[in-house]
C-alpha atoms as a PDB file:
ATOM      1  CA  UNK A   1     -54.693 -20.827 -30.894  1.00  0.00           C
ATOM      2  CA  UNK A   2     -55.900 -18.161 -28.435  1.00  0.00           C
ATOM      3  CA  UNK A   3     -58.638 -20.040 -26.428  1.00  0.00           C
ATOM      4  CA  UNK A   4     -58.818 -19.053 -22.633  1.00  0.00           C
ATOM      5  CA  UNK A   5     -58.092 -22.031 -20.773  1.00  0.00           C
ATOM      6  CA  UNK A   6     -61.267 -23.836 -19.000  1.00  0.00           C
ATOM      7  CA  UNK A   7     -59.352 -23.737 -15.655  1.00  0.00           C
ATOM      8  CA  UNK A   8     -60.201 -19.763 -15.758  1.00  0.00           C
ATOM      9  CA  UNK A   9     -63.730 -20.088 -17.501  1.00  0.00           C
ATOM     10  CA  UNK A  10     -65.515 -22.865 -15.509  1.00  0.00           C
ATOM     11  CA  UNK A  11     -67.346 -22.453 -12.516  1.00  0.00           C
ATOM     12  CA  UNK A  12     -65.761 -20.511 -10.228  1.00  0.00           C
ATOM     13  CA  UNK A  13     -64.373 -18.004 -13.124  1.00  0.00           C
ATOM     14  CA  UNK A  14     -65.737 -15.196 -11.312  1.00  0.00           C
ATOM     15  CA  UNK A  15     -63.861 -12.877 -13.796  1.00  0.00           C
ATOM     16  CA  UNK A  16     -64.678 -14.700 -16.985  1.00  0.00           C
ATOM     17  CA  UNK A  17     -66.740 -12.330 -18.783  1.00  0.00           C
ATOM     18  CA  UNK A  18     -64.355  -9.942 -17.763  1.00  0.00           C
ATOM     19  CA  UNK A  19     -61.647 -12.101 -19.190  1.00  0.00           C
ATOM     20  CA  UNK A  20     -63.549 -12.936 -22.187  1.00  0.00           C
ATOM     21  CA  UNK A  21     -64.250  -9.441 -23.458  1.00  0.00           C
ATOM     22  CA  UNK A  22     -60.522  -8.077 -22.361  1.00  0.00           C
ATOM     23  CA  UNK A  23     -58.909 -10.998 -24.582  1.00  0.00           C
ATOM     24  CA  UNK A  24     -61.159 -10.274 -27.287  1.00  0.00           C
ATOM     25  CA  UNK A  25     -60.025  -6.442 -27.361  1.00  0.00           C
ATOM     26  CA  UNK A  26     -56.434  -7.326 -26.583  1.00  0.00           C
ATOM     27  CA  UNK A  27     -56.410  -9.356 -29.842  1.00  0.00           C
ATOM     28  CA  UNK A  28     -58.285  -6.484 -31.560  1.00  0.00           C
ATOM     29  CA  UNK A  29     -55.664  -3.872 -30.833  1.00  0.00           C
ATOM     30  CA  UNK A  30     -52.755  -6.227 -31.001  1.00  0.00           C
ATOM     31  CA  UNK A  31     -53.741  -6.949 -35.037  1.00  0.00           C
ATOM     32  CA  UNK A  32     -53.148  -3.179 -35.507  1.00  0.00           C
ATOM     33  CA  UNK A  33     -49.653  -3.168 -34.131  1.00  0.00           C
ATOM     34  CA  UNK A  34     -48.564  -6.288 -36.081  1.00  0.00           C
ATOM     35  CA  UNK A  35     -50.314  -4.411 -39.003  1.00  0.00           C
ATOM     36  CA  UNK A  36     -47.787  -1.646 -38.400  1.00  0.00           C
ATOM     37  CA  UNK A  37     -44.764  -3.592 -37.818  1.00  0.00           C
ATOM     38  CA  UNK A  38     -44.920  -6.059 -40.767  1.00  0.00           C
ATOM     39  CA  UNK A  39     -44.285  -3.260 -43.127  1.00  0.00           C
ATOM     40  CA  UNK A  40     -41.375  -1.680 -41.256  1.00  0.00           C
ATOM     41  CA  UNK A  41     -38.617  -2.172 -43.539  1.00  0.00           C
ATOM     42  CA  UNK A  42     -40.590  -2.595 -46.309  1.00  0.00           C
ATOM     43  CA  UNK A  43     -41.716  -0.541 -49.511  1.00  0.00           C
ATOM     44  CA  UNK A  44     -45.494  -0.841 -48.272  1.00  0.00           C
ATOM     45  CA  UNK A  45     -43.508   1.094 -44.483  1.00  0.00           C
ATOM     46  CA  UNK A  46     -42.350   4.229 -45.909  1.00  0.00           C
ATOM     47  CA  UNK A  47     -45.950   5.158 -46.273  1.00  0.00           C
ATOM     48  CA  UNK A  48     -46.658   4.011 -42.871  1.00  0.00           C
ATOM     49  CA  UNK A  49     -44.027   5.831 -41.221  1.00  0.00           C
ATOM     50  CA  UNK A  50     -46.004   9.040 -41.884  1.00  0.00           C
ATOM     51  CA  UNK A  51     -49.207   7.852 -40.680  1.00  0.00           C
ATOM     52  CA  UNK A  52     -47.657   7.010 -37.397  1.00  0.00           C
ATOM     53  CA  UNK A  53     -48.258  10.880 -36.351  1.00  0.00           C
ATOM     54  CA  UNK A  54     -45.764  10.551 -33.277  1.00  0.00           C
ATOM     55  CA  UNK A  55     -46.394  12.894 -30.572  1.00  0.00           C
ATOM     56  CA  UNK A  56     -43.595  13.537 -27.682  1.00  0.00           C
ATOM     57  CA  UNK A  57     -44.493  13.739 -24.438  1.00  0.00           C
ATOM     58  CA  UNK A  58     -41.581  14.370 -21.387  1.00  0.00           C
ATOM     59  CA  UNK A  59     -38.623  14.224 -24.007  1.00  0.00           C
ATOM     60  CA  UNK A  60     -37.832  13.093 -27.499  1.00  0.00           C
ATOM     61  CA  UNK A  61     -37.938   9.557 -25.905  1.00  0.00           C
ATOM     62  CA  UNK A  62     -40.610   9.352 -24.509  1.00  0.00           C
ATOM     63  CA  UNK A  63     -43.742   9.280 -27.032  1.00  0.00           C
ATOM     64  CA  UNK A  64     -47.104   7.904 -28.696  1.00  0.00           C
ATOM     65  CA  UNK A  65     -48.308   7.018 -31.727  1.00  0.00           C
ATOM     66  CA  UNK A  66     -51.496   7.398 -33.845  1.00  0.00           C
ATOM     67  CA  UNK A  67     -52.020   3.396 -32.942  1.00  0.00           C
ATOM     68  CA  UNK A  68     -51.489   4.098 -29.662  1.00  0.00           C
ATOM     69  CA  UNK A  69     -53.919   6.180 -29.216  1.00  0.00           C
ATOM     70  CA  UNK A  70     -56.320   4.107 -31.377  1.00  0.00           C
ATOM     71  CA  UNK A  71     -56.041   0.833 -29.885  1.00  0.00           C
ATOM     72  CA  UNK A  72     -56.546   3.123 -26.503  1.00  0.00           C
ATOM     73  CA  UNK A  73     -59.838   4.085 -27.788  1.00  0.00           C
ATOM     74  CA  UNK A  74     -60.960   0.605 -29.159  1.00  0.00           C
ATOM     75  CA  UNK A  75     -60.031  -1.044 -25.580  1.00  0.00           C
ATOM     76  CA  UNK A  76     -61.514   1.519 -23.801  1.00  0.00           C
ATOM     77  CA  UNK A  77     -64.788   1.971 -25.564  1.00  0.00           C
ATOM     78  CA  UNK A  78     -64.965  -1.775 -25.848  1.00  0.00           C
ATOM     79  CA  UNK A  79     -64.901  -2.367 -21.976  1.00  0.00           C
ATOM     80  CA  UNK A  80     -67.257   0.342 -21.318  1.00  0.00           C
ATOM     81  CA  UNK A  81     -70.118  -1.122 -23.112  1.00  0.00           C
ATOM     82  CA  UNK A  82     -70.069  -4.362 -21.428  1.00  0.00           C
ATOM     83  CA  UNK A  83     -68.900  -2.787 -18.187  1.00  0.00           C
ATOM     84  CA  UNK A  84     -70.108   0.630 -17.971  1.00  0.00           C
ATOM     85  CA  UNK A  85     -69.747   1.984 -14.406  1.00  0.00           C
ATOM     86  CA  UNK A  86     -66.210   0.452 -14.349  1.00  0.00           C
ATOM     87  CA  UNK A  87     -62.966   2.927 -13.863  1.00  0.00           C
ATOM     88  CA  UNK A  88     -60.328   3.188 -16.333  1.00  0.00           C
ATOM     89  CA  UNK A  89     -57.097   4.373 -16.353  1.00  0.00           C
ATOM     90  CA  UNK A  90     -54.919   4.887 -19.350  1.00  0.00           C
ATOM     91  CA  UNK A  91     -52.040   6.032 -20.390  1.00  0.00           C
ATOM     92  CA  UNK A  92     -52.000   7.942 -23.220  1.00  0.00           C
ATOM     93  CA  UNK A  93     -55.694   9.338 -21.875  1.00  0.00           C
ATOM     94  CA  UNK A  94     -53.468   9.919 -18.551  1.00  0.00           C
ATOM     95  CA  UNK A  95     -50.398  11.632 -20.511  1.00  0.00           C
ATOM     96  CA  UNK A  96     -48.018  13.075 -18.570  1.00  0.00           C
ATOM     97  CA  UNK A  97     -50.676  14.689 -16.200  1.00  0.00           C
ATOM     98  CA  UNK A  98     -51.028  13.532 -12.699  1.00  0.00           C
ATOM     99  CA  UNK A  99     -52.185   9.995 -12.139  1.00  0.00           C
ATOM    100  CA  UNK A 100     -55.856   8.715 -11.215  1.00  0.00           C
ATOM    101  CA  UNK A 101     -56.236   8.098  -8.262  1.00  0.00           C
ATOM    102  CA  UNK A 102     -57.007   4.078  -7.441  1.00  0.00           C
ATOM    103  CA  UNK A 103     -60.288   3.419  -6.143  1.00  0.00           C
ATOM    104  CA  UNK A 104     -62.567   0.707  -4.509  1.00  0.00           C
ATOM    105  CA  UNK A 105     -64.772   0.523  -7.709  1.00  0.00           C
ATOM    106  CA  UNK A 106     -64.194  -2.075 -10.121  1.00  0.00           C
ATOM    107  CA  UNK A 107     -60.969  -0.154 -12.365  1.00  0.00           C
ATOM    108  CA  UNK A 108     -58.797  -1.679 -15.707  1.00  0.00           C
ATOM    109  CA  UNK A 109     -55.503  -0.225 -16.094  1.00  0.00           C
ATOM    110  CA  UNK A 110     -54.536  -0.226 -19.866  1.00  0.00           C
ATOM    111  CA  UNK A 111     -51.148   0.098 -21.537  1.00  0.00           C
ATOM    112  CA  UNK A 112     -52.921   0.265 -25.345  1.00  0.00           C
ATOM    113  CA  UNK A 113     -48.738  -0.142 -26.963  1.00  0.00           C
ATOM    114  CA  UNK A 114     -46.165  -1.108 -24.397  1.00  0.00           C
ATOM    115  CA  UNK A 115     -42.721  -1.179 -26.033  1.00  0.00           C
ATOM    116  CA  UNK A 116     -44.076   2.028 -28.586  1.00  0.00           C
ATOM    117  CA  UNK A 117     -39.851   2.613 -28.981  1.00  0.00           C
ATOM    118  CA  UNK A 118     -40.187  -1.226 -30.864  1.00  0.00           C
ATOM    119  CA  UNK A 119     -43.307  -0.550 -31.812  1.00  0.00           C
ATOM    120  CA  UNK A 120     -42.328   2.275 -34.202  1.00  0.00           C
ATOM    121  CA  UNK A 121     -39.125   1.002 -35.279  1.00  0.00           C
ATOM    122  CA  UNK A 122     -40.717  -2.487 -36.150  1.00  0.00           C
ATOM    123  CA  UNK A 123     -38.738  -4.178 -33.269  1.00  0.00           C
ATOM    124  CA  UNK A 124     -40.536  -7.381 -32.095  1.00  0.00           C
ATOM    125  CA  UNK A 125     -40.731  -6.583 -28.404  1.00  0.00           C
ATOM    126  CA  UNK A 126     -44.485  -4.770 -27.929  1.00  0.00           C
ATOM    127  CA  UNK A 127     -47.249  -5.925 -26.641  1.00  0.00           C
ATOM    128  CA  UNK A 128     -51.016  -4.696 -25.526  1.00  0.00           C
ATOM    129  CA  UNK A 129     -51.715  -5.159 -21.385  1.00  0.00           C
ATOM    130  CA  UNK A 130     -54.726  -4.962 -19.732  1.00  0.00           C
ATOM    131  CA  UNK A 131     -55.095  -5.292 -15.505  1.00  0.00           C
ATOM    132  CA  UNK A 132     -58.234  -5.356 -13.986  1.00  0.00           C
ATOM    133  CA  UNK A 133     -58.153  -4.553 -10.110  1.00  0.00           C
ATOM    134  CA  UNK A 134     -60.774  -4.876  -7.855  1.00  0.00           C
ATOM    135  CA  UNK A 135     -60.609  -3.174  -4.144  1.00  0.00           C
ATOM    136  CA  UNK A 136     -57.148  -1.705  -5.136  1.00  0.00           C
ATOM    137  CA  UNK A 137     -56.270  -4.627  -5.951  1.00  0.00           C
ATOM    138  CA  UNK A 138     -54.820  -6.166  -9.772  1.00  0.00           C
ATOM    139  CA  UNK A 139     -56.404  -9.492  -9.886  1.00  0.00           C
ATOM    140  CA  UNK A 140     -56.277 -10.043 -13.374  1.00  0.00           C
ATOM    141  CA  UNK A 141     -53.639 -10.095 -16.544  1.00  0.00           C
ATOM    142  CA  UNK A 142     -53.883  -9.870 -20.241  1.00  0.00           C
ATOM    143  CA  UNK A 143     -50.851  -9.536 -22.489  1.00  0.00           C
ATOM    144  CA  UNK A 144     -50.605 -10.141 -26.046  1.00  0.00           C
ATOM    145  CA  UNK A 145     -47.783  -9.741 -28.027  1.00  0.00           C
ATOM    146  CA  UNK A 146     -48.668  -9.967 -31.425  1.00  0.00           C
ATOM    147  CA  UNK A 147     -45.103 -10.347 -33.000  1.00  0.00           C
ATOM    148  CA  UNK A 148     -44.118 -13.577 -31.059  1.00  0.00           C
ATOM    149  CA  UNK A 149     -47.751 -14.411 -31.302  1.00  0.00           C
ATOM    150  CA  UNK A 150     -48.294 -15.229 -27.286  1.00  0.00           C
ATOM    151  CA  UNK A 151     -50.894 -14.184 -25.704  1.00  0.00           C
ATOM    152  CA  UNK A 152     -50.307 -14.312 -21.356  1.00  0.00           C
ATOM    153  CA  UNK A 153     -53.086 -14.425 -19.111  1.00  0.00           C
ATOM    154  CA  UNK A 154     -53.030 -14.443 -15.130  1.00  0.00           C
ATOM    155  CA  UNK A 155     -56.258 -14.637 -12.933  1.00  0.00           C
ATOM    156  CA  UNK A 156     -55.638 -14.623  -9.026  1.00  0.00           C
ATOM    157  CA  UNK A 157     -55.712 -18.052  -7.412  1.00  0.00           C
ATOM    158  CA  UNK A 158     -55.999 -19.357 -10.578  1.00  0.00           C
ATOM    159  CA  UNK A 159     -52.951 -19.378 -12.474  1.00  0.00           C
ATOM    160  CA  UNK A 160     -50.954 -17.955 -15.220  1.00  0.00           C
ATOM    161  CA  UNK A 161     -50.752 -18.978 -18.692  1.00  0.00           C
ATOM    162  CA  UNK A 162     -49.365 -18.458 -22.388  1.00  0.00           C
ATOM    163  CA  UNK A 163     -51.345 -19.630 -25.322  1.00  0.00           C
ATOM    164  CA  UNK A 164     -53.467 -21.883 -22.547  1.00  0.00           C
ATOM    165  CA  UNK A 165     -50.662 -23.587 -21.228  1.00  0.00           C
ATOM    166  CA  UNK A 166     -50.208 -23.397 -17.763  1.00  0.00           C
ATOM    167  CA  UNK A 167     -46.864 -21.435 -16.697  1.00  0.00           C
ATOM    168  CA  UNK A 168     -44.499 -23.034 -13.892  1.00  0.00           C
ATOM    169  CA  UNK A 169     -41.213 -22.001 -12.982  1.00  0.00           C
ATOM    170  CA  UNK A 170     -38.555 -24.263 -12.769  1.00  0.00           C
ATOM    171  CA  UNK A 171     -36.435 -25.942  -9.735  1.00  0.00           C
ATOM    172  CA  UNK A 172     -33.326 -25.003 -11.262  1.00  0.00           C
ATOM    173  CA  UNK A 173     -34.775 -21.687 -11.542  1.00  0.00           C
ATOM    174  CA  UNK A 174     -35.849 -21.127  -8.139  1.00  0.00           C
ATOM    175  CA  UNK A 175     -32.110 -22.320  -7.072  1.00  0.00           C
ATOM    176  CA  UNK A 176     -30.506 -19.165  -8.945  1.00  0.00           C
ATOM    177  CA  UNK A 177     -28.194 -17.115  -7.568  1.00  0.00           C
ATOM    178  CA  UNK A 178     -27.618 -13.522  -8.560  1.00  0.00           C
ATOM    179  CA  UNK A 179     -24.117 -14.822 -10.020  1.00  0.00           C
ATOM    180  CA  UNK A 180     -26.362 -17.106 -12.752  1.00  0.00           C
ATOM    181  CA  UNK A 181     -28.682 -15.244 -13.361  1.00  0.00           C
ATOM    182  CA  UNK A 182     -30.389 -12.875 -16.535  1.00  0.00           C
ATOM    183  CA  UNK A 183     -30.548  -9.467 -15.021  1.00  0.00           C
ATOM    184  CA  UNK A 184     -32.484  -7.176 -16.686  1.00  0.00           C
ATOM    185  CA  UNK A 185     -32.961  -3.194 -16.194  1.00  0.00           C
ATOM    186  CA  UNK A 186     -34.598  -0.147 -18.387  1.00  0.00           C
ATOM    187  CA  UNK A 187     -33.188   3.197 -18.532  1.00  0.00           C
ATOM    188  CA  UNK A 188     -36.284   4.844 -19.644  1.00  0.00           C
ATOM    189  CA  UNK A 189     -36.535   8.347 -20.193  1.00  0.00           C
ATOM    190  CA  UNK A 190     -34.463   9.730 -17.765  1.00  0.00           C
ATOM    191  CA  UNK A 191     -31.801  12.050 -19.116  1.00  0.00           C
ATOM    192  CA  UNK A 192     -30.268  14.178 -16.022  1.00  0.00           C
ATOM    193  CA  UNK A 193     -26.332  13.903 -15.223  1.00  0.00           C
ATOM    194  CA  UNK A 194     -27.284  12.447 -12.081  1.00  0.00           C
ATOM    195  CA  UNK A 195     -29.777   9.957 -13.160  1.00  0.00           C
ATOM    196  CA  UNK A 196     -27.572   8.757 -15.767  1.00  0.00           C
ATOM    197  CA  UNK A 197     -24.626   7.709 -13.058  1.00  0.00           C
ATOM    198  CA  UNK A 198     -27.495   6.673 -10.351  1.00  0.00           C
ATOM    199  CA  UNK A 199     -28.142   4.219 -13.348  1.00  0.00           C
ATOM    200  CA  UNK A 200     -24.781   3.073 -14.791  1.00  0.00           C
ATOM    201  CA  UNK A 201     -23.510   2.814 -11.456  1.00  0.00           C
ATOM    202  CA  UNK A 202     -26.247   0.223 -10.649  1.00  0.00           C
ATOM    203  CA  UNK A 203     -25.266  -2.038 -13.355  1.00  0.00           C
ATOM    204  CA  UNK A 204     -21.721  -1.160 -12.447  1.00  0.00           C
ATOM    205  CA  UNK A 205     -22.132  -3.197  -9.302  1.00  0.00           C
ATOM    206  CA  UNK A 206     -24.119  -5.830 -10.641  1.00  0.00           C
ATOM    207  CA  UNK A 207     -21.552  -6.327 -12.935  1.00  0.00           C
ATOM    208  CA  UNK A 208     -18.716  -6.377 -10.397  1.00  0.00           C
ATOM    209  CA  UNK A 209     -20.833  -8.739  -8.308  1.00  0.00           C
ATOM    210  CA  UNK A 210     -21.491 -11.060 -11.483  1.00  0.00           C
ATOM    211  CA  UNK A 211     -24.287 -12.435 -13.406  1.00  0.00           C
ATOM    212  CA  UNK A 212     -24.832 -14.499 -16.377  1.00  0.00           C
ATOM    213  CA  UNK A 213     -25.440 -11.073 -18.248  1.00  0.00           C
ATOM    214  CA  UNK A 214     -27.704  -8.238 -18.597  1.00  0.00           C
ATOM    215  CA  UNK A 215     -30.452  -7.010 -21.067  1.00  0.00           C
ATOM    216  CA  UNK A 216     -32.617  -4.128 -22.099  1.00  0.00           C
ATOM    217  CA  UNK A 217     -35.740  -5.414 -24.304  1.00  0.00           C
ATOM    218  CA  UNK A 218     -38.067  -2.321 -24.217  1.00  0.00           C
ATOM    219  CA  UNK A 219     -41.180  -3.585 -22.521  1.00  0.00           C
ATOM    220  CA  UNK A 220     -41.504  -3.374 -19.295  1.00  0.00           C
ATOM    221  CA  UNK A 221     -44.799  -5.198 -19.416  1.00  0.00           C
ATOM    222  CA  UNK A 222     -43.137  -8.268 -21.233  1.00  0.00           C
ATOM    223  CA  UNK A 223     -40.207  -8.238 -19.226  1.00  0.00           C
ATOM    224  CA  UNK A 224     -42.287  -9.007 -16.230  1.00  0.00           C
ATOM    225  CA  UNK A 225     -44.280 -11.733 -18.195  1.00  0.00           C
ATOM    226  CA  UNK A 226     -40.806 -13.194 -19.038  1.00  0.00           C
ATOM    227  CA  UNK A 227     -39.501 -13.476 -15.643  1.00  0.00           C
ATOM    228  CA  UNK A 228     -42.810 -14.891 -15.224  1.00  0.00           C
ATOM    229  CA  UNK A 229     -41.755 -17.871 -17.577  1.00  0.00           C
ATOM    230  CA  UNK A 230     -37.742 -18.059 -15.929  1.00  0.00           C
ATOM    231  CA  UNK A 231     -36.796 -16.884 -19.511  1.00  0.00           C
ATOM    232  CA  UNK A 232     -35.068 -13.727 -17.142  1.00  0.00           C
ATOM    233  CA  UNK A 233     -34.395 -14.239 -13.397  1.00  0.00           C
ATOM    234  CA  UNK A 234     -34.714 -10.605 -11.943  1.00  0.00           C
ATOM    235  CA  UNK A 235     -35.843  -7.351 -13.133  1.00  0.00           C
ATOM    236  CA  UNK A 236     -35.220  -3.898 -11.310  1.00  0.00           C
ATOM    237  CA  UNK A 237     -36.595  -0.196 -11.977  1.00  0.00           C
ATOM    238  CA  UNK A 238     -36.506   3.596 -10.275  1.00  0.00           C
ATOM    239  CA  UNK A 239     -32.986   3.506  -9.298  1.00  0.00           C
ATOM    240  CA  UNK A 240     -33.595   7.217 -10.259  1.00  0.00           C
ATOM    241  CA  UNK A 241     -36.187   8.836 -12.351  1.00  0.00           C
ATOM    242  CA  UNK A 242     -36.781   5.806 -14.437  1.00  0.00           C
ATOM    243  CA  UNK A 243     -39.397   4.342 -12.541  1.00  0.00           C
ATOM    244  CA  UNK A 244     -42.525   2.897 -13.996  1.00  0.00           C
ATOM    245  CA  UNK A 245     -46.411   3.811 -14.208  1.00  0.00           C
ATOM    246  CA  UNK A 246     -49.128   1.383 -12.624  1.00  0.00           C
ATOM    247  CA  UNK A 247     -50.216   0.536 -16.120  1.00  0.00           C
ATOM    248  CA  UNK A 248     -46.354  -0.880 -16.703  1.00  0.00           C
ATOM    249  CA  UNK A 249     -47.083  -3.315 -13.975  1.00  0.00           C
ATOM    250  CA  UNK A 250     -50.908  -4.281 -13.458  1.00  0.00           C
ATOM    251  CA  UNK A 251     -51.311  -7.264 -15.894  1.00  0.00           C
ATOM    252  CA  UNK A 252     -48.092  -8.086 -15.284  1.00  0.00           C
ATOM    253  CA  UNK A 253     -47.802  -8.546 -11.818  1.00  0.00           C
ATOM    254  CA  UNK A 254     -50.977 -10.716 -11.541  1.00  0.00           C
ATOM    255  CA  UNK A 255     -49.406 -13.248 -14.096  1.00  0.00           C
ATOM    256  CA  UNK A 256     -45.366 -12.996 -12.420  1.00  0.00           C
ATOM    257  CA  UNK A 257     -47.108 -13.756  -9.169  1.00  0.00           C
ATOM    258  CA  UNK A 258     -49.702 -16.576 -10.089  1.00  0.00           C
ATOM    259  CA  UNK A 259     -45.964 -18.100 -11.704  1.00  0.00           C
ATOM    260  CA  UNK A 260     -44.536 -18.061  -8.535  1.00  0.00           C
ATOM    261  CA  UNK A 261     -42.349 -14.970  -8.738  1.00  0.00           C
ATOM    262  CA  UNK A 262     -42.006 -12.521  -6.308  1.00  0.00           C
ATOM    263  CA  UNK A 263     -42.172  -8.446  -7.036  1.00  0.00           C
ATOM    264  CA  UNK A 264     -41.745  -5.500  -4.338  1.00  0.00           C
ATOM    265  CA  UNK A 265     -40.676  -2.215  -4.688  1.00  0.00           C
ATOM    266  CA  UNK A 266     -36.727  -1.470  -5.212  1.00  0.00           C
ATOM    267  CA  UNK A 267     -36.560   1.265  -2.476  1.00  0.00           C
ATOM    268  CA  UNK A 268     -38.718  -0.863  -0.293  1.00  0.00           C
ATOM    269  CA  UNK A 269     -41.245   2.567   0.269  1.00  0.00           C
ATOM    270  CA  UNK A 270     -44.023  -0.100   0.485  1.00  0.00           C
ATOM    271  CA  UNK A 271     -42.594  -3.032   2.328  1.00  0.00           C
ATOM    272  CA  UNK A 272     -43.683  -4.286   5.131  1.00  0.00           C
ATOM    273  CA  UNK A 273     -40.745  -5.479   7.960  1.00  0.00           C
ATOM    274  CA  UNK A 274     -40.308  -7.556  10.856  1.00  0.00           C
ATOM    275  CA  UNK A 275     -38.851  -6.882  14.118  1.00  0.00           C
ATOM    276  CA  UNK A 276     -35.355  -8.268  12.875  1.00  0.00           C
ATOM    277  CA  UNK A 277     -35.758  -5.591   9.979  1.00  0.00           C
ATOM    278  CA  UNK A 278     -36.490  -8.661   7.077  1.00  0.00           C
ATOM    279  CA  UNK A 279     -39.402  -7.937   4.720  1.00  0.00           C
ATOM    280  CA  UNK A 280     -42.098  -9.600   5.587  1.00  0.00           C
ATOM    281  CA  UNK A 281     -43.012 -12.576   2.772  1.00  0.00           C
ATOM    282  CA  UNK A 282     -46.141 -11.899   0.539  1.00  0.00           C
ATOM    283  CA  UNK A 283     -45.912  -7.894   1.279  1.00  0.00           C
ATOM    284  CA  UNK A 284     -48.522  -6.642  -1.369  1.00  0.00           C
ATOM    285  CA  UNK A 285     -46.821  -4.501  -4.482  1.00  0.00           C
ATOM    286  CA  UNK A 286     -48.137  -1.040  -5.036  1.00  0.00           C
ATOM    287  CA  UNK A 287     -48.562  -0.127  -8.723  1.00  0.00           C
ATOM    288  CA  UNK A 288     -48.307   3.404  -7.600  1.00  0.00           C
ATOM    289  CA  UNK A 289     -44.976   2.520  -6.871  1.00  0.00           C
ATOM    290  CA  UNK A 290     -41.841   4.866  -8.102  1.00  0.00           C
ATOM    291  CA  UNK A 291     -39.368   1.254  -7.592  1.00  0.00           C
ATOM    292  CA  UNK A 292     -39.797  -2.144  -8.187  1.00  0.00           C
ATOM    293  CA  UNK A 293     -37.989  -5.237  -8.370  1.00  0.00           C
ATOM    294  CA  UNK A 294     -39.306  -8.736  -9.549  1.00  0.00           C
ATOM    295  CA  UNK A 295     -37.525 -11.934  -9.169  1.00  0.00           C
ATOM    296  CA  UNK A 296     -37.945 -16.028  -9.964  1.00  0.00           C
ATOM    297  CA  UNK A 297     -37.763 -15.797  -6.016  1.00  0.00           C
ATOM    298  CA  UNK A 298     -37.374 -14.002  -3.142  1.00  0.00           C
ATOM    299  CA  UNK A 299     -33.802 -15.011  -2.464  1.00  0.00           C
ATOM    300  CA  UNK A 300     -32.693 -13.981  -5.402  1.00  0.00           C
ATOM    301  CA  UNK A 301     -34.667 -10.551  -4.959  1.00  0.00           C
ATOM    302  CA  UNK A 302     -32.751  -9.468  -1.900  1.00  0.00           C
ATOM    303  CA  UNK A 303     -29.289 -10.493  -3.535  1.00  0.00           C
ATOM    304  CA  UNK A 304     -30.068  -8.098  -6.192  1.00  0.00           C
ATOM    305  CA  UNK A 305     -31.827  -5.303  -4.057  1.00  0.00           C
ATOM    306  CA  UNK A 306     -28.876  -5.434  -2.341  1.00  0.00           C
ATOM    307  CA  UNK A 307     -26.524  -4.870  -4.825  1.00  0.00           C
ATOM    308  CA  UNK A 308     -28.085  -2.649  -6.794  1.00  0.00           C
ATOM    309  CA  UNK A 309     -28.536  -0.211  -4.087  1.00  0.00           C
ATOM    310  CA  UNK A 310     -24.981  -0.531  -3.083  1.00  0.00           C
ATOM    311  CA  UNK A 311     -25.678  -2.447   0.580  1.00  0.00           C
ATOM    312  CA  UNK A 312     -23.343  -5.249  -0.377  1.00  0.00           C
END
C-alpha cells in the first residue's frame, strides 16, 4: 500500500536511499501513534492514558508525550546509522531552547508527533514529518498519518504524492477566490490579551470579507499537505505569537510546492519585491520563518495576506 513511487526511485532518484530509509522510519513511528490512539476511548485506553507521561513545555498547551519522545529517538537513531555525519534537528530534542542553527551540511528536520493535542486525545488528525534539506534548502517530504492511513511524499523536481499517486491540483482550484474558498488558521499556544485579539480580529476580517468557511484541524504539518491536495485553499500563521517552528513546515513545504501551491511568509520578512513593490514569483520560504501563508495559488495568497493583515 505504501510503495514509493518509481518516478522518485529510478535513475535520477538522487535522494532515494534517503527516501527509502525516512519512509521506512516514518512508518515505524507512525505504528506507535495509531497504537496509542486505537485504544483512546476504550477499556484497553485508561491504562494508556497513564503511560502517556505528558510533559508541558511553554504552557499547559503546549506539550509532549512519552511517544513523542520515542518515535524521536527511533527516527533519529535510525537516520544516523545509515547517514551518520548528517545534521538533525528535532523538536522535542530542541524543546523550547533556542533553535539550531541551519547549515550547508546535509540536515533532516523531524516533527516525531505533529498534532500531539489529537494525538493524546485520540483525535485522527496526527501525523509523523520528516524534511531533509540540503544547502539550506528542504528538498524532500515525508508525512504519514497513520489514522487516515496516507502516507505523502514530495521530492524536488519530482513531484508530490499520497499512497504513490501523483498529486495535482485542480483548475477549478487554481480559479478560487478568497470568497470560495476553505480558510484555515491555528491559534497555537499563544495566550496574551493581545495575541488573542491580534488573532480573532484576523478571522474577524476574513469573515467580513467572506469565504466558504474556516477550520482549525491541529496539524500544521497536515494542513499544509492538504492544501497540497485542494482539500483547503489557504492556510495562514504568526499573526501574533502563534507562529510555527521549521520542523512544522519542512516536509511540508517540499510536497505543497511540488503540487503547485505557493507558500511565503505572512509578514512578508522574507519576500523578495519588485520595483512596483509586488513580490517577486518563486521567492524562496524560510522555515526559520515567525509567518507564513500557503495557498492553491498565488492569487489567492495575496487576497488573503491582504485581508488578514487588515490592508483591504
Amino acid at each position: 500500500m505504501f510503495d514509493i513511487p518509481p518516478e522518485l526511485l529510478g535513475e535520477d532518484g538522487i535522494y532515494r536511499k534517503e527516501l527509502k530509509i525516512a519512509v521506512e522510519l516514518a512508518l515505524k513511528a507512525g505504528a506507535n501513534i495509531e497504537e496509542h490512539c486505537k485504544k483512546v476511548g476504550t477499556k484497553a485506553g485508561q491504562q494508556s492514558e497513564t503511560t502517556l507521561q505528558i510533559s508541558t513545555k511553554q504552557n499547559d498547551a503546549d506539550f509532549a508525550t512519552a511517544i513523542d519522545i520515542l518515535n524521536e529517538k527511533i527516527i533519529t537513531e535510525g537516520l544516523l546509522s545509515h547517514f551518520p555525519h548528517h545534521q538533525i534537528i528535532g523538536e522535542e530534542s530542541t524543546g523550547t531552547g533556542s533553535l539550531p542553527e541551519l547549515t550547508s551540511d546535509p540536515t533532516w528536520i523531524i516533527d516525531p508527533i505533529d498534532g500531539t493535542t489529537n494525538f493524546a486525545s485520540g483525535l485522527p488528525l496526527t501525523c509523523v514529518s520528516i524534511g531533509f534539506c540540503q544547502n539550506q534548502i528542504p528538498v524532500m517530504g515525508i508525512v504519514y498519518a497513520p489514522m487516515t492511513q496516507e502516507l505523502f511524499l514530495g521530492v524536488k523536481n519530482k513531484g508530490s504524492f499520497r499512497n504513490g499517486i501523483p498529486i495535482c491540483l485542480s483548475p477549478s482550484t487554481l480559479a478560487k477566490t478568497l470568497k470560495d474558498s476553505i480558510v484555515l488558521f491555528e491559534f497555537g499556544y499563544a495566550r496574551s490579551e493581545e495575541s488573542i485579539d491580534k488573532m480573532l480580529n484576523a478571522v474577524k476580517r476574513i469573515l467580513q470579507h467572506g469565504c466558504r468557511t474556516t477550520r482549525c484541524l491541529g496539524s500544521g504539518v497536515l494542513d499544509l499537505c492538504y492544501v497540497a491536495m485542494g482539500r483547503l485553499d489557504v492556510i495562514y500563521t504568526g499573526v501574533s505569537e502563534e507562529g510555527w517552528k521549521p520542523w512544522d513546515y519542512c516536509a511540508g513545504m517540499v510536497i505543497v510546492q511540488e503540487a503547485g501551491g505557493c507558500i511565503r511568509s505572512l509578514q512578508n520578512e522574507n519576500d523578495e519585491f519588485d520595483d512596483c513593490g509586488k513580490v517577486v514569483p518563486g521567492s524562496s520560504f524560510d522555515i526559520y520563518s515567525k509567518s507564513m501563508i500557503c495557498a492553491v495559488h498565488p492569487g489567492l495568497l495575496e487576497e488573503c495576506r491582504n485581508t488578514v493583515l487588515g490592508f483591504k
